[in-house]
PDB file of N, CA and C in Angstrom:
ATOM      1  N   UNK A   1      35.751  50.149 -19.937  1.00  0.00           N
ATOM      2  CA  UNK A   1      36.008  48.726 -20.123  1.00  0.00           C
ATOM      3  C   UNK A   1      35.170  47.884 -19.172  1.00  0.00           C
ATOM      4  N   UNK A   2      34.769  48.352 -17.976  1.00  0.00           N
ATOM      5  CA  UNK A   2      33.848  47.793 -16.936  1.00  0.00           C
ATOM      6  C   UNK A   2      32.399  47.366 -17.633  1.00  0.00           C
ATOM      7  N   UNK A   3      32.083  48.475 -18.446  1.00  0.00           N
ATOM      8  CA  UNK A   3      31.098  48.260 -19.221  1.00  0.00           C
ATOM      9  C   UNK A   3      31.160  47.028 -20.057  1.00  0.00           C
ATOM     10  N   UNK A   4      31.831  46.687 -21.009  1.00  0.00           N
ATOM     11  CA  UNK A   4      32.181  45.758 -21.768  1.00  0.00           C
ATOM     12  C   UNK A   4      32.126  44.398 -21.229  1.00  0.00           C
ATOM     13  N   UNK A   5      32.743  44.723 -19.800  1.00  0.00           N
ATOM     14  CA  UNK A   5      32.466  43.252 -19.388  1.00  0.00           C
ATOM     15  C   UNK A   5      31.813  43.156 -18.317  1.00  0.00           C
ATOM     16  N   UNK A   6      30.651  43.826 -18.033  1.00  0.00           N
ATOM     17  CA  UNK A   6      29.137  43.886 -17.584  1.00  0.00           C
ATOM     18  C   UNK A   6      28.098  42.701 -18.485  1.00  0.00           C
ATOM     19  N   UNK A   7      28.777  43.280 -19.557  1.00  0.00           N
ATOM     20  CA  UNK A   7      28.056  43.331 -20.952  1.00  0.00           C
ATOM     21  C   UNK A   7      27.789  41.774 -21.207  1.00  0.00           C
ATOM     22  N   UNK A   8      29.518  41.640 -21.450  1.00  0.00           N
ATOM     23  CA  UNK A   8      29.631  39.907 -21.576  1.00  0.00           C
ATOM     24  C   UNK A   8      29.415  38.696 -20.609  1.00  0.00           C
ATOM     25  N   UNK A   9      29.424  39.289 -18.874  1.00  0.00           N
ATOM     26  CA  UNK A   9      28.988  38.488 -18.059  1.00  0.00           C
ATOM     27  C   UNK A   9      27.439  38.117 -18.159  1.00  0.00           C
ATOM     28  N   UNK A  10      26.919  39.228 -19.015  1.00  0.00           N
ATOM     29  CA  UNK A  10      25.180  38.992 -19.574  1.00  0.00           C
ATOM     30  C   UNK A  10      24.922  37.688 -20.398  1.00  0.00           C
ATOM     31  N   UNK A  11      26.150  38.328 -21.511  1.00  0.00           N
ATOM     32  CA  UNK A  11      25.350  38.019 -22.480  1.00  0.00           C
ATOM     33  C   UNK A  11      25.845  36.163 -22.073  1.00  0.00           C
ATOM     34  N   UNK A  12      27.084  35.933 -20.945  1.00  0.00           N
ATOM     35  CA  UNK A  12      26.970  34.612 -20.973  1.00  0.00           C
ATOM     36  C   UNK A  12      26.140  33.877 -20.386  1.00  0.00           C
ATOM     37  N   UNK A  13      25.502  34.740 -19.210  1.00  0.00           N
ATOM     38  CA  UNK A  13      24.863  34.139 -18.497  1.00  0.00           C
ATOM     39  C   UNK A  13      23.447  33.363 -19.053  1.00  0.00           C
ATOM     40  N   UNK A  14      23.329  34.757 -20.354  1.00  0.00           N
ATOM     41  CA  UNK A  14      22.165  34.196 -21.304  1.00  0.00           C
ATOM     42  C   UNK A  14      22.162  33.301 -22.163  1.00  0.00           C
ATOM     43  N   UNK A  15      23.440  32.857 -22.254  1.00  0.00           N
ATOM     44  CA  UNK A  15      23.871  31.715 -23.002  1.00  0.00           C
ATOM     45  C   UNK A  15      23.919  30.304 -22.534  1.00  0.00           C
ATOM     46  N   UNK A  16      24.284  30.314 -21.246  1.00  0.00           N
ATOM     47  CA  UNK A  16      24.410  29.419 -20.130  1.00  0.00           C
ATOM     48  C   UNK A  16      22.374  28.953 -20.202  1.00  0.00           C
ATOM     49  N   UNK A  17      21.493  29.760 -19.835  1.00  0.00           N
ATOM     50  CA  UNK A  17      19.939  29.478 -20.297  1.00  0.00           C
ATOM     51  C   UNK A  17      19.770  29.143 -21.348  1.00  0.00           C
ATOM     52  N   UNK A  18      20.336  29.494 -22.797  1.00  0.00           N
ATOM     53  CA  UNK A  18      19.592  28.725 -23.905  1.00  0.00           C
ATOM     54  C   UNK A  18      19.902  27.131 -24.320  1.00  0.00           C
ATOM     55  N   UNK A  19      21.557  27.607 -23.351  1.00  0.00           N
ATOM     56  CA  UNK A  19      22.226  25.592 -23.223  1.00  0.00           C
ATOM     57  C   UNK A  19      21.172  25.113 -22.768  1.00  0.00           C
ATOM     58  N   UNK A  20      20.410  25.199 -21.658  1.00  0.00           N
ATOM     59  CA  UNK A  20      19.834  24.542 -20.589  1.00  0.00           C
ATOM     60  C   UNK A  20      18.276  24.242 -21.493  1.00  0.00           C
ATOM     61  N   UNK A  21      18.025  25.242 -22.348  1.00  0.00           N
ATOM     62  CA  UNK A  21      16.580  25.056 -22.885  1.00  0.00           C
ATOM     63  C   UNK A  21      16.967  24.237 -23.945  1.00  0.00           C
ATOM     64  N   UNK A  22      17.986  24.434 -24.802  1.00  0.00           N
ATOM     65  CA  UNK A  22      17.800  23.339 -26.014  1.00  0.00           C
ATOM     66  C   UNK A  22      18.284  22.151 -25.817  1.00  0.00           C
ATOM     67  N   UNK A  23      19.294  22.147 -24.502  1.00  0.00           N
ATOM     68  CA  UNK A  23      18.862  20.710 -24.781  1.00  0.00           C
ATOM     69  C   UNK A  23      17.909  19.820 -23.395  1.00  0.00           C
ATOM     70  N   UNK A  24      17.190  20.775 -22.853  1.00  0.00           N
ATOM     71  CA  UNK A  24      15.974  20.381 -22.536  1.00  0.00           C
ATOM     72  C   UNK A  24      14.764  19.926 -23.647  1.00  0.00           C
ATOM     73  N   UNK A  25      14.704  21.198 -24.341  1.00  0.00           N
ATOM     74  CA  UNK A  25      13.455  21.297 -25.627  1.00  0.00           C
ATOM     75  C   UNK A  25      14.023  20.527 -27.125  1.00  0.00           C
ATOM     76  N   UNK A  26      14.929  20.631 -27.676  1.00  0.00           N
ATOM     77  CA  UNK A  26      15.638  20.400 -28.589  1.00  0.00           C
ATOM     78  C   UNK A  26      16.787  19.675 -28.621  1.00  0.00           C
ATOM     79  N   UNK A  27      16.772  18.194 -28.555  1.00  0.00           N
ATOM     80  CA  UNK A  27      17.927  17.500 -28.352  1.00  0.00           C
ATOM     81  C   UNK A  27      19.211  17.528 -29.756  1.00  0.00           C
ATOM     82  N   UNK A  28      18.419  17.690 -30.619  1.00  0.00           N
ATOM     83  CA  UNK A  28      19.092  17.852 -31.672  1.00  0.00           C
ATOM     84  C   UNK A  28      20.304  18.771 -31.625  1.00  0.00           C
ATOM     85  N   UNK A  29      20.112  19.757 -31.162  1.00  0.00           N
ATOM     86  CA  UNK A  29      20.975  20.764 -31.634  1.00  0.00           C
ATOM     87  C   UNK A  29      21.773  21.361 -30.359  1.00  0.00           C
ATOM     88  N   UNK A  30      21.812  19.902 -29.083  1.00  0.00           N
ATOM     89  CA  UNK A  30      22.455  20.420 -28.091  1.00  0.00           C
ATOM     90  C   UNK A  30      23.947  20.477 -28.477  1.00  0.00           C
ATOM     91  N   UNK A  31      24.713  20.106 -29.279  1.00  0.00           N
ATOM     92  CA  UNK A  31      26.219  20.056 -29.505  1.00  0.00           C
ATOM     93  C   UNK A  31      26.493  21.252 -29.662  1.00  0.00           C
ATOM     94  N   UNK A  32      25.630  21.839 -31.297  1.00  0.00           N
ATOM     95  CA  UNK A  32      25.919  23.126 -30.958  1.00  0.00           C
ATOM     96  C   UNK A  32      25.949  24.363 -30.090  1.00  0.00           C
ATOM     97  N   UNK A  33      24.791  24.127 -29.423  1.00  0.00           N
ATOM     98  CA  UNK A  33      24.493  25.268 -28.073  1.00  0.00           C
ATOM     99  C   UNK A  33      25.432  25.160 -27.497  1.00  0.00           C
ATOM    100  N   UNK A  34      26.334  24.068 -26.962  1.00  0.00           N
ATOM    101  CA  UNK A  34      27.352  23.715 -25.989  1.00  0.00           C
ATOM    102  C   UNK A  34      28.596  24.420 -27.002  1.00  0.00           C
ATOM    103  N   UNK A  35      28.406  24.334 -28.361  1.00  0.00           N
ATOM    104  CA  UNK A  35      29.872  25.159 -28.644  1.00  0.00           C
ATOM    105  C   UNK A  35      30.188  26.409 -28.131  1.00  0.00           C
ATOM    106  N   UNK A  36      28.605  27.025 -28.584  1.00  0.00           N
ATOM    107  CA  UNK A  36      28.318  28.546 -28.500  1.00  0.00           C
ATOM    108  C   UNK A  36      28.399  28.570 -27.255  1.00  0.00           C
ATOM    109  N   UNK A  37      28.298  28.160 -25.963  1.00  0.00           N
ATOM    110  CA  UNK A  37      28.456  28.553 -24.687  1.00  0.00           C
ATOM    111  C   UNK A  37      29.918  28.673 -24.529  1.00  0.00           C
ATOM    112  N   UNK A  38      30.708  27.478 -25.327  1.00  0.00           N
ATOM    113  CA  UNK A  38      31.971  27.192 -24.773  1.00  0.00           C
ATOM    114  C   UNK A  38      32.826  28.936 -25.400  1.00  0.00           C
ATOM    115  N   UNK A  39      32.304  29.079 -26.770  1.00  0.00           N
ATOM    116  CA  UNK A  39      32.658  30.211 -27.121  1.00  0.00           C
ATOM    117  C   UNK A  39      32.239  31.480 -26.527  1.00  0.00           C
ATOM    118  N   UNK A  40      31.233  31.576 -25.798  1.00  0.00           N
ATOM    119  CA  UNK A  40      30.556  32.447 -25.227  1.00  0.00           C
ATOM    120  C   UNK A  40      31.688  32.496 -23.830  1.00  0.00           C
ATOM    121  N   UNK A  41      32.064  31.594 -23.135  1.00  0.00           N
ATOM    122  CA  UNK A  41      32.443  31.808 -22.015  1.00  0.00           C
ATOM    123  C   UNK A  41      34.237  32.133 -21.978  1.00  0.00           C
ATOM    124  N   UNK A  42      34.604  31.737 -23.235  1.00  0.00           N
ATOM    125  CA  UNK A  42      35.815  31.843 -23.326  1.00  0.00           C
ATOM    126  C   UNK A  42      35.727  33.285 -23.662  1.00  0.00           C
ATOM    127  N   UNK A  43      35.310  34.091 -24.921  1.00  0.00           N
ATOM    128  CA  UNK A  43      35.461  35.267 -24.566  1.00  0.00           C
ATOM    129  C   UNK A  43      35.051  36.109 -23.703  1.00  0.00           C
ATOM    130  N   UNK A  44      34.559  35.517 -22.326  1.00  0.00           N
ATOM    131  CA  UNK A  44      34.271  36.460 -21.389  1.00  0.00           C
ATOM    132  C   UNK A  44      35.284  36.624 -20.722  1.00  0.00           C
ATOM    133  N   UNK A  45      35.429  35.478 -20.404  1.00  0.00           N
ATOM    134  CA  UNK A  45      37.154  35.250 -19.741  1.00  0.00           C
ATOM    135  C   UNK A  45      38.535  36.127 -20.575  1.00  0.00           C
ATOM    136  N   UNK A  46      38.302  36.443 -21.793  1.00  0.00           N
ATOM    137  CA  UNK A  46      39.677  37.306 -22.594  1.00  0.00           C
ATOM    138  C   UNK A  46      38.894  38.429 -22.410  1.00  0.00           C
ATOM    139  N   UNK A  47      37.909  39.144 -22.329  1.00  0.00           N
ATOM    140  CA  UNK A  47      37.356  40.178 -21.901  1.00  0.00           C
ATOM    141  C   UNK A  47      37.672  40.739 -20.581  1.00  0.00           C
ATOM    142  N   UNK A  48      37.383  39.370 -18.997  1.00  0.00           N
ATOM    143  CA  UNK A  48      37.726  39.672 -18.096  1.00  0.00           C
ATOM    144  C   UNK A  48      39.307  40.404 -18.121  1.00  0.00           C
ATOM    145  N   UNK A  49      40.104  39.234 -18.149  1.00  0.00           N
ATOM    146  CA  UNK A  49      41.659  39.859 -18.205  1.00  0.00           C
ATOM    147  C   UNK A  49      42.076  40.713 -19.068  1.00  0.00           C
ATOM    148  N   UNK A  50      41.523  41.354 -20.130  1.00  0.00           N
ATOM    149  CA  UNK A  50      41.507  42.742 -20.445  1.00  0.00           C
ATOM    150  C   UNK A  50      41.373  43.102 -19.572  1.00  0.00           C
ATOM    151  N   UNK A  51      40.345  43.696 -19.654  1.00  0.00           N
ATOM    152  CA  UNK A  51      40.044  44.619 -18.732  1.00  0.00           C
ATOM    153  C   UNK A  51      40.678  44.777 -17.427  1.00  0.00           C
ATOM    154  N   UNK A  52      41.221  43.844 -16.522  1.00  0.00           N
ATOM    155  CA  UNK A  52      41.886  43.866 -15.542  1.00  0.00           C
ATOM    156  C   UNK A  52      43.115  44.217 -15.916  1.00  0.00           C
ATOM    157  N   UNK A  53      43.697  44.255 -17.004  1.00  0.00           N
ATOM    158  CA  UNK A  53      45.125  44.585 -17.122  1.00  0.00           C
ATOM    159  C   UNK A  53      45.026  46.163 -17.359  1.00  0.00           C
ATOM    160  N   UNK A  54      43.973  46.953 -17.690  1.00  0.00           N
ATOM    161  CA  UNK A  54      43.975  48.176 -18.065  1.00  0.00           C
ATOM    162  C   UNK A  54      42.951  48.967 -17.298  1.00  0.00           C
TER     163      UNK A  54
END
């Protein structure tokens, strides 16, 4: 399970950078990037406390 949320502290962190590029590069489509982060970070967080409970 450590693995898993190795995994997802990645993949948010990589998410957290494409916020930062589109709506640097691409103003258009910053709402969405900001969803996908918000979704990105929330399941890291139900990932974290998994995993801590087991």
């Amino acid at each position: 399970m450590k693995t898993l949320s190795k995994i997802a502290h990645i993949v948010s962190a990589l998410s957290g950078v494409i916020l930062v590029i589109t709506i640097i590069s691409i103003p258009k489509y910053d709402s969405m990037a900001l969803n996908v982060f918000i979704l990105t970070v929330s399941a890291t967080m139900i990932i974290d406390n998994y995993s801590r409970e087991y």
